[in-house]
N, C-alpha and C. Protein backbone atom coordinates (compact mmCIF):
# COMPACT_ATOMS: atom_id res chain seq x y z
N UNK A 1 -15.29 -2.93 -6.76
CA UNK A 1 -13.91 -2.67 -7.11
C UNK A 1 -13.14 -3.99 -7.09
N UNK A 2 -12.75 -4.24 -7.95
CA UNK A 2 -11.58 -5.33 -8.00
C UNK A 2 -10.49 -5.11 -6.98
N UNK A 3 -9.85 -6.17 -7.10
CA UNK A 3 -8.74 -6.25 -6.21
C UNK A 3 -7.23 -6.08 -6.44
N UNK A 4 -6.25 -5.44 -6.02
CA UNK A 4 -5.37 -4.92 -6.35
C UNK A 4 -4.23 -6.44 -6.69
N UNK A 5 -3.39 -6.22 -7.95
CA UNK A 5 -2.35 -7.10 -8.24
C UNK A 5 -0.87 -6.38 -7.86
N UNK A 6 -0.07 -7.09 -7.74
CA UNK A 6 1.20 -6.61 -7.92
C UNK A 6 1.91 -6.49 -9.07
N UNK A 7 2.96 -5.24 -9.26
CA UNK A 7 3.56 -4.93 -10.24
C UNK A 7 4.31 -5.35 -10.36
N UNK A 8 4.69 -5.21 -12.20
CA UNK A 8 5.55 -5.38 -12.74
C UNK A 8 6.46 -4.48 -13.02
N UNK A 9 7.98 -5.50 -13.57
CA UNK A 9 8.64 -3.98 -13.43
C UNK A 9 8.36 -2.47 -14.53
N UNK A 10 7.94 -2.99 -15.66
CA UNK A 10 7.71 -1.92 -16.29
C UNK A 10 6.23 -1.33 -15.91
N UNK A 11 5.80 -1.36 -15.13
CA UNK A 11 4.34 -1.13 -14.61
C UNK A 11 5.29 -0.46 -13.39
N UNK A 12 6.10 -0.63 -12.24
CA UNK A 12 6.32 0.05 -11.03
C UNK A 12 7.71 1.43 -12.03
N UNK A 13 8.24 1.06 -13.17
CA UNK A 13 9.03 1.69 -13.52
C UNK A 13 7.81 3.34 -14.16
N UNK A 14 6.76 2.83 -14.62
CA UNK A 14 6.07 4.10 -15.12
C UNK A 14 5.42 4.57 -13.95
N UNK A 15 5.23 4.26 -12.99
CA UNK A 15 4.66 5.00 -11.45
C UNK A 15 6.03 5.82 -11.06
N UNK A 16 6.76 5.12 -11.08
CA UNK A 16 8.03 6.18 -10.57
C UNK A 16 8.91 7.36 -11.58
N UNK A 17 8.47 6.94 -13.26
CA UNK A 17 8.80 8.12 -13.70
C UNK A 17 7.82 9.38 -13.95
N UNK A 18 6.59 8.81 -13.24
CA UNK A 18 5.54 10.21 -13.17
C UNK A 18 5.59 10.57 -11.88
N UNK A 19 6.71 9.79 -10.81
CA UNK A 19 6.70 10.82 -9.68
C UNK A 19 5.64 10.22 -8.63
N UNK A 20 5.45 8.94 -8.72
CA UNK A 20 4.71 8.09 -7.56
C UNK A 20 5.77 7.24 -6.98
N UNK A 21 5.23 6.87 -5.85
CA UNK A 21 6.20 5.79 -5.37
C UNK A 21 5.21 4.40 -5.64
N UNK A 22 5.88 3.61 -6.32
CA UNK A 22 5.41 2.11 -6.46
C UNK A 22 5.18 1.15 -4.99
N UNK A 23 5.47 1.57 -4.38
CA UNK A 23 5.12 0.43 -3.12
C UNK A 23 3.56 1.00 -3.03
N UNK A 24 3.30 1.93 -3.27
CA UNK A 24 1.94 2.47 -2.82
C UNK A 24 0.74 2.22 -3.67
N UNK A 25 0.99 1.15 -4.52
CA UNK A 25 0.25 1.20 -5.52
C UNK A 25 0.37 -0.37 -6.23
N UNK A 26 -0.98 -0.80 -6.51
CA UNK A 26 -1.23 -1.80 -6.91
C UNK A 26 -2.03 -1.64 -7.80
N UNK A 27 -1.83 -2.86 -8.98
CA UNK A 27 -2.60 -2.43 -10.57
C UNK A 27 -3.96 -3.09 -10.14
N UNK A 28 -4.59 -2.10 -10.66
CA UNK A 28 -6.38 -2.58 -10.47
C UNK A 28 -6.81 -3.15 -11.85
N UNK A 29 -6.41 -2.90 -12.80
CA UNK A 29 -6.81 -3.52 -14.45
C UNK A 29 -5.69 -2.78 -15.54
N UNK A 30 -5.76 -3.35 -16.52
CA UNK A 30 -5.13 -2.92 -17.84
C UNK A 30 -5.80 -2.81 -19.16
N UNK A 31 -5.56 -1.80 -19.86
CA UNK A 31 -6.47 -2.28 -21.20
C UNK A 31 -4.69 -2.23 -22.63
N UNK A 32 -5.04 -1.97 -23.36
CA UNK A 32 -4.45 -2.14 -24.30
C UNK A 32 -3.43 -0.44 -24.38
N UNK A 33 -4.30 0.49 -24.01
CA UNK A 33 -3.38 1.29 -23.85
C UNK A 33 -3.38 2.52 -22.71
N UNK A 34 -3.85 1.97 -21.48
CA UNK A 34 -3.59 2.50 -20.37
C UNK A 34 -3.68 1.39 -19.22
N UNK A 35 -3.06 1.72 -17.85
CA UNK A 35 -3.08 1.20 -16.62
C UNK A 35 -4.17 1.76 -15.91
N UNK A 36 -4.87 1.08 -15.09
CA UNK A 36 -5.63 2.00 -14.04
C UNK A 36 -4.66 0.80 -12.65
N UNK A 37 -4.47 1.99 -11.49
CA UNK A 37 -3.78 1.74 -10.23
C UNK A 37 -4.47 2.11 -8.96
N UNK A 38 -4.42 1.13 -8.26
CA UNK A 38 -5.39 2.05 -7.00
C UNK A 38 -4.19 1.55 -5.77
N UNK A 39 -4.32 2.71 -4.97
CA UNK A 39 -3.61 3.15 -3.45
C UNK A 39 -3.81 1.59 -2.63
N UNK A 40 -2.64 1.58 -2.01
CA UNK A 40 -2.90 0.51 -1.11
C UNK A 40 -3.83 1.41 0.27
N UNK A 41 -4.16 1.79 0.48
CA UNK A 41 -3.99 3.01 1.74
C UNK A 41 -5.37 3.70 1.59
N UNK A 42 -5.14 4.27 0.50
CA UNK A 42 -6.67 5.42 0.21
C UNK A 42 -7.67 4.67 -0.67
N UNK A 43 -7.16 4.14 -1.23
CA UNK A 43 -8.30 3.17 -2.51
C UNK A 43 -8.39 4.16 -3.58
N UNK A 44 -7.54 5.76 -3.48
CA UNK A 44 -7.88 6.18 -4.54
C UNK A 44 -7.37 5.73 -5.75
N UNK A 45 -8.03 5.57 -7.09
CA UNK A 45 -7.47 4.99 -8.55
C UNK A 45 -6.58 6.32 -9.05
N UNK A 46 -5.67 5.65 -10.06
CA UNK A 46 -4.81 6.72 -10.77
C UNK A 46 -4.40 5.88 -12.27
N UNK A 47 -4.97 6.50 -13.01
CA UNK A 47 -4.58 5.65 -14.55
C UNK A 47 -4.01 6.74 -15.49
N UNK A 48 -2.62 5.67 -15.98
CA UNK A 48 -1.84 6.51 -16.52
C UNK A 48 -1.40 5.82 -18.31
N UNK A 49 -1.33 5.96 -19.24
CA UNK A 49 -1.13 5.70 -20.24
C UNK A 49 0.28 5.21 -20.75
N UNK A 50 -0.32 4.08 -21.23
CA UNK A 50 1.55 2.98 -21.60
C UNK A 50 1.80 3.73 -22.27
N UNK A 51 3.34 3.49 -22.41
CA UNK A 51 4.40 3.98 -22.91
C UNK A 51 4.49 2.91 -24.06
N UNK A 52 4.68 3.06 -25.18
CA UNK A 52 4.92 2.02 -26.31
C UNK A 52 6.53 1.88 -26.46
């Protein structure tokens, strides 16, 4: 598993309009048209799809 980065704001702004809290969460990779995020805490991943 890679290692977690810190967000950006439009990266902590789409965690919080699906109802996550962004402190809890650090970006694990990006592709072109989704995020994958993993838990500071649980290590569980959560990937969610950019917004264009």
């Amino acid at each position: 598993m890679k290692h977690g980065r810190k967000l950006t704001r439009k990266q902590r702004d789409l965690l919080m309009d699906n109802g996550y809290n962004s402190d809890e969460w650090l970006l694990e990779r990006q592709t072109e048209l989704i995020y994958v995020y993993v838990n500071r805490n649980t290590k569980e991943t959560l990937t969610l799809e950019k917004n264009k």
